[in-house]
PDB file of N, CA and C in Angstrom:
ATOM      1  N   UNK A   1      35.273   0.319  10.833  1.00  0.00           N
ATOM      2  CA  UNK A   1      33.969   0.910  11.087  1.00  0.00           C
ATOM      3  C   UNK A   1      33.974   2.410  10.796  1.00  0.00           C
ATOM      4  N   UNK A   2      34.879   3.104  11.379  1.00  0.00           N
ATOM      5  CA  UNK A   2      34.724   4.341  10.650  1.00  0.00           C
ATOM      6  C   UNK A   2      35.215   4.804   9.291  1.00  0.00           C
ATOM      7  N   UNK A   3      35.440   3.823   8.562  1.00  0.00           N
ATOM      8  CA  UNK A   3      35.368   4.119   6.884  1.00  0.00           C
ATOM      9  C   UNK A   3      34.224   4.214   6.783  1.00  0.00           C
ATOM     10  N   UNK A   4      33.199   3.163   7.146  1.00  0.00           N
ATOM     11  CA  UNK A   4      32.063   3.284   6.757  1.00  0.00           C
ATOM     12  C   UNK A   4      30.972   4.447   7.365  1.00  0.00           C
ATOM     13  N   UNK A   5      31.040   4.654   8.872  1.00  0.00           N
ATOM     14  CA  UNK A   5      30.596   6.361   8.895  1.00  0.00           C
ATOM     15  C   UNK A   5      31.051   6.868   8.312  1.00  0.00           C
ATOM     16  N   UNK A   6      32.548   7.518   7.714  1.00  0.00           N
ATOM     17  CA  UNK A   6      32.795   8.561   6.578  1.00  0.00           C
ATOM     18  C   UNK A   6      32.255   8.163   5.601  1.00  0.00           C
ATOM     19  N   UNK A   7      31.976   6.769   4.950  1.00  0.00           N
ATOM     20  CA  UNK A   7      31.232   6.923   3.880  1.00  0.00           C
ATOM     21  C   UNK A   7      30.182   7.561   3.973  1.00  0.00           C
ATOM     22  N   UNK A   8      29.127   7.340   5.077  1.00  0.00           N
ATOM     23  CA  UNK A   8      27.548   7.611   4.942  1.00  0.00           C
ATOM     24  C   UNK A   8      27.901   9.171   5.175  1.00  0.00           C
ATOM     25  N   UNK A   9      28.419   9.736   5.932  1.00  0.00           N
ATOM     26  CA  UNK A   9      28.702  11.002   5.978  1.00  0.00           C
ATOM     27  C   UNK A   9      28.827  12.039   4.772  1.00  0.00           C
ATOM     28  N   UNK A  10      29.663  10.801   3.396  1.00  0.00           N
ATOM     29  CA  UNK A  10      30.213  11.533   2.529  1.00  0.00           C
ATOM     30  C   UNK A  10      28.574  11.553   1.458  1.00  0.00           C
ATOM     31  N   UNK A  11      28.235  10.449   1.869  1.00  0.00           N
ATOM     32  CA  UNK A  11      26.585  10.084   0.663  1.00  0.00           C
ATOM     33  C   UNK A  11      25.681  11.514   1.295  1.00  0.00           C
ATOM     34  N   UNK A  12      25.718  11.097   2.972  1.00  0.00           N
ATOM     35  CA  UNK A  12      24.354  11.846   3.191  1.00  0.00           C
ATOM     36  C   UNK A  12      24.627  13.735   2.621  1.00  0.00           C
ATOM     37  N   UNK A  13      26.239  14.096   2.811  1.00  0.00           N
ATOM     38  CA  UNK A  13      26.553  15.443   2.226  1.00  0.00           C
ATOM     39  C   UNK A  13      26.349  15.842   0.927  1.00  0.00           C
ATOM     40  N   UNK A  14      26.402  14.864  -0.210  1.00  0.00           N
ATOM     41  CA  UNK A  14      26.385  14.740  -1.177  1.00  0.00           C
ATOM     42  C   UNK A  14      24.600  14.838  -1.662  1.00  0.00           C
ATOM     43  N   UNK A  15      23.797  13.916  -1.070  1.00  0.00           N
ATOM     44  CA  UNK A  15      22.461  13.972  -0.881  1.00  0.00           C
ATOM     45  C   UNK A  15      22.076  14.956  -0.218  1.00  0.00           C
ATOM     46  N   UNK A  16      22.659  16.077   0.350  1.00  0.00           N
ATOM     47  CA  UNK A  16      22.040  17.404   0.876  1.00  0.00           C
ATOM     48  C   UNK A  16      22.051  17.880   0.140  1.00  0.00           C
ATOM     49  N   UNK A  17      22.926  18.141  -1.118  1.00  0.00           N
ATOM     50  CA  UNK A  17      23.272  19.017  -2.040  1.00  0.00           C
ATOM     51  C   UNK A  17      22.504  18.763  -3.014  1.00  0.00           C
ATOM     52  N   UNK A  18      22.101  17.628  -3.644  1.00  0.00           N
ATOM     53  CA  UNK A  18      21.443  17.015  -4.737  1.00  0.00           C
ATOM     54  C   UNK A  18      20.168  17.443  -4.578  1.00  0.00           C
ATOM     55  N   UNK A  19      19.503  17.872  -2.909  1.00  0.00           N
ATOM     56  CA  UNK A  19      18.259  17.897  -2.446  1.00  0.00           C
ATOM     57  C   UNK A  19      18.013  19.628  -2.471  1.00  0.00           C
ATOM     58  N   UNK A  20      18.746  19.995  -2.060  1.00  0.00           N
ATOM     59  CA  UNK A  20      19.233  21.323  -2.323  1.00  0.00           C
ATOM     60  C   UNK A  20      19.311  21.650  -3.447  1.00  0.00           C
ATOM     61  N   UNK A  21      19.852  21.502  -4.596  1.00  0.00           N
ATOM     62  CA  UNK A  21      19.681  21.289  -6.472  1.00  0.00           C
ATOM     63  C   UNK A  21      18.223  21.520  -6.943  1.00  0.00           C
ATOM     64  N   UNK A  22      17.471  19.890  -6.270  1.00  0.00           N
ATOM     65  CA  UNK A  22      16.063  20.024  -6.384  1.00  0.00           C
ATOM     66  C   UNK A  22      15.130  21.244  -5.843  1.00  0.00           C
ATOM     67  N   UNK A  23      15.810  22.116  -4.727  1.00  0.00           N
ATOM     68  CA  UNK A  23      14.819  22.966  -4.311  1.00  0.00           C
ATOM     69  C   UNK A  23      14.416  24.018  -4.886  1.00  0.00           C
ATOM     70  N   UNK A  24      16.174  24.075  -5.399  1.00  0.00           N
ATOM     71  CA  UNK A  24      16.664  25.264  -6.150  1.00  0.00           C
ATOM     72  C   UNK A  24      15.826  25.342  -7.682  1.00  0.00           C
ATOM     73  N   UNK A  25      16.370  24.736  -8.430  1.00  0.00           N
ATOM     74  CA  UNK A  25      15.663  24.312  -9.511  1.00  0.00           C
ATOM     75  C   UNK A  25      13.718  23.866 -10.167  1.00  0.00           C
ATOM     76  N   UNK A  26      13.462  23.968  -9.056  1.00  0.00           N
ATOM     77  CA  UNK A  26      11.760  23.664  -8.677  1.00  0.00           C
ATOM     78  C   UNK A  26      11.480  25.269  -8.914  1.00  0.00           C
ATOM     79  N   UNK A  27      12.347  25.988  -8.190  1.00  0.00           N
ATOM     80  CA  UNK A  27      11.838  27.607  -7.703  1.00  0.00           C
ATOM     81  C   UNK A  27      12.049  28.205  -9.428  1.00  0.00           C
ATOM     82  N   UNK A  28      13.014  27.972  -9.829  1.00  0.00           N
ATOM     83  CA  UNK A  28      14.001  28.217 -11.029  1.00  0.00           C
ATOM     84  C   UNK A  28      12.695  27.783 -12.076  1.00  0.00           C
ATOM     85  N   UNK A  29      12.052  26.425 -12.029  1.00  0.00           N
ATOM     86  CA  UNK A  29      10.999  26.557 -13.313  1.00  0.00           C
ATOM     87  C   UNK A  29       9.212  27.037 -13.163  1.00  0.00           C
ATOM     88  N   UNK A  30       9.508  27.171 -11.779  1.00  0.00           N
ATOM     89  CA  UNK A  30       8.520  28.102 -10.923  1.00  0.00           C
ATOM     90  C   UNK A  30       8.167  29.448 -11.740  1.00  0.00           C
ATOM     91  N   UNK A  31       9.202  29.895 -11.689  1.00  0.00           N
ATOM     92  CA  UNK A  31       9.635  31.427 -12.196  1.00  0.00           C
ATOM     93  C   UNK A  31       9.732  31.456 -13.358  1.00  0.00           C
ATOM     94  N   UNK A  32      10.153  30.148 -14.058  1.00  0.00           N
ATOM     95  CA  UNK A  32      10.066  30.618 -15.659  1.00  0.00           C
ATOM     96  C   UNK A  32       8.813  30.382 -16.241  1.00  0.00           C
ATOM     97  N   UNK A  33       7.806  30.506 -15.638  1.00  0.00           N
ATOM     98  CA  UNK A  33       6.289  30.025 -15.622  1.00  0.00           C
ATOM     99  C   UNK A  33       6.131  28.286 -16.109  1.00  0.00           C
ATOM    100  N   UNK A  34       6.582  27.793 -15.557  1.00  0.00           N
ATOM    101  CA  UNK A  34       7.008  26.346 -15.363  1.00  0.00           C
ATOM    102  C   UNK A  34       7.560  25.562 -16.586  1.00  0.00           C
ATOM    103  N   UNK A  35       8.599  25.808 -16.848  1.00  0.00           N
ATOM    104  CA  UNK A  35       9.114  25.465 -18.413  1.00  0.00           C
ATOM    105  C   UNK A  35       9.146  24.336 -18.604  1.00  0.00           C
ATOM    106  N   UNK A  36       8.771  23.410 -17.720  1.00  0.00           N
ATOM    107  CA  UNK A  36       8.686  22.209 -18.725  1.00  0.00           C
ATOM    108  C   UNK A  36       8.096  21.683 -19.550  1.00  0.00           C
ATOM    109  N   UNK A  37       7.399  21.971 -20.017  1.00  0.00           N
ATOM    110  CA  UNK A  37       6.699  21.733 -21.134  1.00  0.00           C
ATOM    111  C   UNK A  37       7.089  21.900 -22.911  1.00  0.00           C
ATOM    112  N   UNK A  38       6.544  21.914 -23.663  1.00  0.00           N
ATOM    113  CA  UNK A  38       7.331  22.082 -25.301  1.00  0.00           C
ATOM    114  C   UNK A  38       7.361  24.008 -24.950  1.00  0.00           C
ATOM    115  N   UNK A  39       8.801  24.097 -25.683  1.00  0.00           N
ATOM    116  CA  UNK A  39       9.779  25.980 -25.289  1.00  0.00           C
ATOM    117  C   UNK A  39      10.122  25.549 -23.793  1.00  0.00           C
ATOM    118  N   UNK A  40       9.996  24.848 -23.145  1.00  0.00           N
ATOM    119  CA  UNK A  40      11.194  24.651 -22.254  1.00  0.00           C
ATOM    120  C   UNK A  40      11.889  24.981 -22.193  1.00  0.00           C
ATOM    121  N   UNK A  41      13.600  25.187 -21.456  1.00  0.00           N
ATOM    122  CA  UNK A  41      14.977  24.810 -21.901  1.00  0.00           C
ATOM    123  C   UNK A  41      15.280  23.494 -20.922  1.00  0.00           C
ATOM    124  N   UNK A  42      15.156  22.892 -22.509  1.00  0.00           N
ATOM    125  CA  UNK A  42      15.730  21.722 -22.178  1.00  0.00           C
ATOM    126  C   UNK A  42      16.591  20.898 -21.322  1.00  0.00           C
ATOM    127  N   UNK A  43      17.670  21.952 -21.184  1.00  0.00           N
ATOM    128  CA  UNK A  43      18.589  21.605 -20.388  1.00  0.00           C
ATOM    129  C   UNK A  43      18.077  22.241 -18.759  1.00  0.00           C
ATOM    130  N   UNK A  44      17.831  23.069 -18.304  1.00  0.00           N
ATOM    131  CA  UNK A  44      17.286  22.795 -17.263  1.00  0.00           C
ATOM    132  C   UNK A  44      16.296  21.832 -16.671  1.00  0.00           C
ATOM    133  N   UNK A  45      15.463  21.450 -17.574  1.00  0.00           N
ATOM    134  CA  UNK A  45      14.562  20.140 -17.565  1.00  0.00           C
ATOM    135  C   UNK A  45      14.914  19.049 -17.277  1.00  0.00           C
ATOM    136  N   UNK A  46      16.249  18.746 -18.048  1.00  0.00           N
ATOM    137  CA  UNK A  46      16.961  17.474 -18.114  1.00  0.00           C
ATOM    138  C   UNK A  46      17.690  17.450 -16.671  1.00  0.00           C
ATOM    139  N   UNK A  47      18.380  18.691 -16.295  1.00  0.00           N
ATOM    140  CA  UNK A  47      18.984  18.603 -14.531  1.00  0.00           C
ATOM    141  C   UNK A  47      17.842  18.656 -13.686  1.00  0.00           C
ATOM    142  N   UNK A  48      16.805  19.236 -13.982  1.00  0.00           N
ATOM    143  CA  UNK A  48      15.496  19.032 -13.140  1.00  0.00           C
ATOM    144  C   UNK A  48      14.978  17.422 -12.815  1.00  0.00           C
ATOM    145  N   UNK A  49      14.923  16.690 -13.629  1.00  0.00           N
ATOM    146  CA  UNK A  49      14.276  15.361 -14.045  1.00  0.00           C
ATOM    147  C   UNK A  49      15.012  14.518 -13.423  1.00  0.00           C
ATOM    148  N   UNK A  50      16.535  14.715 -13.549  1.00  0.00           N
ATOM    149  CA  UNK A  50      17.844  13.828 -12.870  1.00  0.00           C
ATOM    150  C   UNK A  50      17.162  14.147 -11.203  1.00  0.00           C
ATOM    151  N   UNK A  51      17.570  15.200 -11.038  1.00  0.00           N
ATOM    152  CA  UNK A  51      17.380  15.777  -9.392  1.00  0.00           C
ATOM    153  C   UNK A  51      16.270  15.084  -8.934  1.00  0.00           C
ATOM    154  N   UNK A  52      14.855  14.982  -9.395  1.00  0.00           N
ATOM    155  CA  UNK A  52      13.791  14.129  -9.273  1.00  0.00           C
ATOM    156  C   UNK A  52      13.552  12.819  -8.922  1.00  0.00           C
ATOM    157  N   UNK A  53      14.595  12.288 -10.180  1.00  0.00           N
ATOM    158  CA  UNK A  53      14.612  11.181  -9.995  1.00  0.00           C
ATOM    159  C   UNK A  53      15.453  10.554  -8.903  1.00  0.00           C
ATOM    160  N   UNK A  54      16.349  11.495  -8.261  1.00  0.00           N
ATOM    161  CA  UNK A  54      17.258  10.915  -7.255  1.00  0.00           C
ATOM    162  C   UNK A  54      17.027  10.878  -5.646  1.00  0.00           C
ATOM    163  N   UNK A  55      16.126  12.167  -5.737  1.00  0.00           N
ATOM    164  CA  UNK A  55      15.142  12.664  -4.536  1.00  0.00           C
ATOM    165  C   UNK A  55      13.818  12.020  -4.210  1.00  0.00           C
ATOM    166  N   UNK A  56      13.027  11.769  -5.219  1.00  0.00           N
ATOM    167  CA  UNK A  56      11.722  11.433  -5.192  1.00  0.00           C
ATOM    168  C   UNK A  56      11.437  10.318  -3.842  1.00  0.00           C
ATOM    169  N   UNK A  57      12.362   9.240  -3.995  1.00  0.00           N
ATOM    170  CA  UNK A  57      11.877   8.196  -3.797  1.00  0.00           C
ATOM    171  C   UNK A  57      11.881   8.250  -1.997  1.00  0.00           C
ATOM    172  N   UNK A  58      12.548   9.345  -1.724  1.00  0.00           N
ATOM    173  CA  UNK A  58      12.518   9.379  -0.023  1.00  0.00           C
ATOM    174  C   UNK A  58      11.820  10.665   0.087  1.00  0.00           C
ATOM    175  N   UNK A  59      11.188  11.797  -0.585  1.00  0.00           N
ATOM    176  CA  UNK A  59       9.884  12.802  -0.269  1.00  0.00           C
ATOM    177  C   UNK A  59       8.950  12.006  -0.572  1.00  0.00           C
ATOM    178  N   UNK A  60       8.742  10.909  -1.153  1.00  0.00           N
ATOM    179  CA  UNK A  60       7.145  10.857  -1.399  1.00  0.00           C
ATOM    180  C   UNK A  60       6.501   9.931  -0.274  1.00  0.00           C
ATOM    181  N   UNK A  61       7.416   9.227   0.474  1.00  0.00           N
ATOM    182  CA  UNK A  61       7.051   8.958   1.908  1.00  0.00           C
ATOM    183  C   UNK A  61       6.547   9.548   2.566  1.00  0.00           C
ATOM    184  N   UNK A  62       7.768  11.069   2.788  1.00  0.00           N
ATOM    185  CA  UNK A  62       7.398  11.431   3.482  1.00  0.00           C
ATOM    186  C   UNK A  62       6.433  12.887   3.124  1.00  0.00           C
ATOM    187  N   UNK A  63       5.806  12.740   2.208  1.00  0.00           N
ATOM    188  CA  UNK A  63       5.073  13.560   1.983  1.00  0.00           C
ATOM    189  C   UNK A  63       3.205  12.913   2.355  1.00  0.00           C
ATOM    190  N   UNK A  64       3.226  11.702   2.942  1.00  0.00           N
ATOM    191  CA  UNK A  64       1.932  10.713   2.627  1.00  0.00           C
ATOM    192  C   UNK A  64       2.165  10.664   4.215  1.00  0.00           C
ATOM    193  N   UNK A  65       3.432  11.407   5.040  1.00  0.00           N
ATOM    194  CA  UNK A  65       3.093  11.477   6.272  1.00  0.00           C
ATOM    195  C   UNK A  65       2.824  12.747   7.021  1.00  0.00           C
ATOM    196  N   UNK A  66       3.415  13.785   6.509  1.00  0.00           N
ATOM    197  CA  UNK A  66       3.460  15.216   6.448  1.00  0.00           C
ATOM    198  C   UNK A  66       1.858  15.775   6.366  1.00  0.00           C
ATOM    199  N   UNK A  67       1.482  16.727   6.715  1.00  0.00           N
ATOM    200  CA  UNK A  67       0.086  17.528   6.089  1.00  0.00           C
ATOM    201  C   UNK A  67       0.526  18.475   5.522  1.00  0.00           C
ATOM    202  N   UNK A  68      -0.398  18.543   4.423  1.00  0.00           N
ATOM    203  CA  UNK A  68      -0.401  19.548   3.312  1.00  0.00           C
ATOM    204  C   UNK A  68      -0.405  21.557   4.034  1.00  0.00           C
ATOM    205  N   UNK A  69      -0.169  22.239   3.189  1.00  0.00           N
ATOM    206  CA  UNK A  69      -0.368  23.340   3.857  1.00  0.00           C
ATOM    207  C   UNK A  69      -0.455  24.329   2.879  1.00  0.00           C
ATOM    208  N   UNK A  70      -1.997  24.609   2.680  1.00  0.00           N
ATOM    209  CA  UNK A  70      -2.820  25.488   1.826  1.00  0.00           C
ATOM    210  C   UNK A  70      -2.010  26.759   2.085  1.00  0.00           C
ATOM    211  N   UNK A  71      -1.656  26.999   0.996  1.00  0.00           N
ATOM    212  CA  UNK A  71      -1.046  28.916   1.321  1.00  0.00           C
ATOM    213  C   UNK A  71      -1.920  29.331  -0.447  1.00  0.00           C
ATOM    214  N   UNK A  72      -2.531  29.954  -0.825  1.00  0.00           N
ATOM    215  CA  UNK A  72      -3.488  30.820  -1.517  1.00  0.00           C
ATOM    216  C   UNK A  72      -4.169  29.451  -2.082  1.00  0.00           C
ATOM    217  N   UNK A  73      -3.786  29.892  -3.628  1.00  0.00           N
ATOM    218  CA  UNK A  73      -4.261  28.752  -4.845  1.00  0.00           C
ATOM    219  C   UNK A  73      -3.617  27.595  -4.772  1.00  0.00           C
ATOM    220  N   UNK A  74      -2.524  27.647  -3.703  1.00  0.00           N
ATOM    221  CA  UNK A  74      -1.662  26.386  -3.801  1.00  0.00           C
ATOM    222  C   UNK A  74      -1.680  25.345  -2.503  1.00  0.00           C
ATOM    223  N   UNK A  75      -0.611  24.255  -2.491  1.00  0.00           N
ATOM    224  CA  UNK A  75      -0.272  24.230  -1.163  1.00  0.00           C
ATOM    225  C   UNK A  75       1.298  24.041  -0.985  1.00  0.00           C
ATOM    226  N   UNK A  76       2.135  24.249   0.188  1.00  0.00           N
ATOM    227  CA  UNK A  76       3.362  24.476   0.493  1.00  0.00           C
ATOM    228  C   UNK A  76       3.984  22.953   0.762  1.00  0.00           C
ATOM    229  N   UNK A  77       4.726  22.290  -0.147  1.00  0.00           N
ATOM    230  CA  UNK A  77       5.766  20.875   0.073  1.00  0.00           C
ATOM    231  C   UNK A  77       6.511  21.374   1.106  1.00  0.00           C
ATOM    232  N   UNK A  78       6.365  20.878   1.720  1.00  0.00           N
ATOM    233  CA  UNK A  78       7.478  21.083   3.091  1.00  0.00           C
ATOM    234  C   UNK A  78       8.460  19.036   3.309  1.00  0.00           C
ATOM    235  N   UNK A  79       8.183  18.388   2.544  1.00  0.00           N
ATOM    236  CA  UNK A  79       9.390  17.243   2.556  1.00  0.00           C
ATOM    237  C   UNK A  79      10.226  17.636   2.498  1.00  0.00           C
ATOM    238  N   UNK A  80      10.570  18.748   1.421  1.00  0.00           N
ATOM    239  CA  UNK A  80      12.076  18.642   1.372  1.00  0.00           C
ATOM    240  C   UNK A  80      12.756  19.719   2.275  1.00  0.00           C
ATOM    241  N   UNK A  81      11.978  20.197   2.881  1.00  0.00           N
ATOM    242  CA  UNK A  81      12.944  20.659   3.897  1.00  0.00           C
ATOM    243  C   UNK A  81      13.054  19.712   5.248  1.00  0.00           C
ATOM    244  N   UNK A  82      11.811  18.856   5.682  1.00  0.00           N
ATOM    245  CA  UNK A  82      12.216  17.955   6.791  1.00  0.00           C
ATOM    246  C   UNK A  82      13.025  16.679   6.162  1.00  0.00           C
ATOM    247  N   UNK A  83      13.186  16.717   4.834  1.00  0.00           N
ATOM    248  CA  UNK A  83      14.287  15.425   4.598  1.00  0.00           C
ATOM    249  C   UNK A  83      16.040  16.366   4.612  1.00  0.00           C
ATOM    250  N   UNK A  84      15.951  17.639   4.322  1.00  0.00           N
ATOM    251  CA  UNK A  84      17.205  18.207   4.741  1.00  0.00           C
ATOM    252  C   UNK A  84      17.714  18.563   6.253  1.00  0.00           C
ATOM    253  N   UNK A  85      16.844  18.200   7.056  1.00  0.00           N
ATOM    254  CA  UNK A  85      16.471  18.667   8.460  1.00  0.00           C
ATOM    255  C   UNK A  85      17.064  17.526   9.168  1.00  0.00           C
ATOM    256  N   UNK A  86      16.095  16.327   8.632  1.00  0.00           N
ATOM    257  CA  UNK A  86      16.963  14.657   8.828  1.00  0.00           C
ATOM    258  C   UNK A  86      17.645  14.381   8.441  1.00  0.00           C
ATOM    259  N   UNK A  87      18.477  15.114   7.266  1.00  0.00           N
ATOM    260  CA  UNK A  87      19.665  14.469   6.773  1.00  0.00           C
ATOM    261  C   UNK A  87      20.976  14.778   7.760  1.00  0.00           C
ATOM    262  N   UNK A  88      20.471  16.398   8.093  1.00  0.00           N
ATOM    263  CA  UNK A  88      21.560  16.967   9.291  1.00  0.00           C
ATOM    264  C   UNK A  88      21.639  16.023  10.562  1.00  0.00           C
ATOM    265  N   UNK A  89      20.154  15.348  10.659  1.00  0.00           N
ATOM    266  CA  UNK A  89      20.328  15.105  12.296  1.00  0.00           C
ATOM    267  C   UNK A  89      20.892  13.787  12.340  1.00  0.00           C
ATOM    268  N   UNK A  90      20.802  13.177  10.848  1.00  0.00           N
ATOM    269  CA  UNK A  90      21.644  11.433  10.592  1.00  0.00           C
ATOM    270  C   UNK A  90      23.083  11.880  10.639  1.00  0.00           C
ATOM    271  N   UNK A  91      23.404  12.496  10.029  1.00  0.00           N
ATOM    272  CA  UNK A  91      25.031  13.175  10.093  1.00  0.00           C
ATOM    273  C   UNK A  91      25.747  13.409  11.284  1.00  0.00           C
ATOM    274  N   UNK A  92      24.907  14.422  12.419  1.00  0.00           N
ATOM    275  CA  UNK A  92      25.016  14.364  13.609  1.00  0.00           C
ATOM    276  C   UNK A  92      25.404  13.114  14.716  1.00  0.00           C
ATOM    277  N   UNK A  93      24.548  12.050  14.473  1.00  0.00           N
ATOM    278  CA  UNK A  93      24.224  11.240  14.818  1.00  0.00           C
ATOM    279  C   UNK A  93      25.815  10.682  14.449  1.00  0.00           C
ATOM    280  N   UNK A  94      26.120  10.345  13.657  1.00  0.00           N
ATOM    281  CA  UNK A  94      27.130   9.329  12.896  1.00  0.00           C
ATOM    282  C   UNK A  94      28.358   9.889  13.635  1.00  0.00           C
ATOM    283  N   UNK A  95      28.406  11.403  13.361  1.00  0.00           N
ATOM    284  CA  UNK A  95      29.604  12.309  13.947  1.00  0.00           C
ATOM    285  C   UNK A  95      30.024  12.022  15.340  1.00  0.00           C
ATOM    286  N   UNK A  96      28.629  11.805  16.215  1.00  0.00           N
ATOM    287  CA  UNK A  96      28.514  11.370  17.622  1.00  0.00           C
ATOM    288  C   UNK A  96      29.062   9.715  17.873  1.00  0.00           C
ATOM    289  N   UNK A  97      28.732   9.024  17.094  1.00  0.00           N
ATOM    290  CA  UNK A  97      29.044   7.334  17.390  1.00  0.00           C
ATOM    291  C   UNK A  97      30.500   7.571  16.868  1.00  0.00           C
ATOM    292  N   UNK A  98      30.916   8.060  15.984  1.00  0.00           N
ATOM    293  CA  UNK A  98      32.443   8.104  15.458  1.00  0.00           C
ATOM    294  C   UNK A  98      33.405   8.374  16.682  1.00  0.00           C
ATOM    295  N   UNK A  99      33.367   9.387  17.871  1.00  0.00           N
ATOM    296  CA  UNK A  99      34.138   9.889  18.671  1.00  0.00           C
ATOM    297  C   UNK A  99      34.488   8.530  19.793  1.00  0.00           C
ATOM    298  N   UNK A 100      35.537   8.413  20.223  1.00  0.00           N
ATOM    299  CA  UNK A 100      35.946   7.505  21.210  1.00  0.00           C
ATOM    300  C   UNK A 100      36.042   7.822  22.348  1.00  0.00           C
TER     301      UNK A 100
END
């Protein structure tokens, strides 16, 4: 049994980082006045798109449960910081059932 908490331990650390990648990289084509498009660089696009695709499928839950939050012309994603928030408190959690 505790192979398998160190596993989830080792996924959910690994999935902080990947989520973390995505935050990073969002800000990154933010700033390059959003390069994805044709003059892109490509290669940031292509680690952008991966990161997306690996993240997406657990923010867009919780983004359809979350409220939006108008800050000027825009509004502020806040998933991915409460899916890095829950990833700590699943980790926690695991760390806690592991001890004898």
């Amino acid at each position: 049994m505790n192979i398998l908490a160190e596993g989830l331990l080792v996924f959910f650390q690994i999935y902080y980082f990947i989520l973390l990648g995505r935050i990073i990289m969002s800000w990154v084509i933010m700033g390059s006045g959003g390069g994805m498009g044709p003059g892109g660089n490509e290669t940031i696009t292509s680690i952008y798109r991966v990161l997306y695709g690996l993240t997406e499928p657990l923010l867009a839950p919780l983004r359809t449960v979350l409220p939006s939050v108008r800050m000027g012309m825009g509004s502020l994603d806040l998933s991915p910081i409460v899916l890095l928030i829950l990833l700590r408190i699943m980790q926690q959690i695991i760390i806690q059932n592991i001890r004898f």
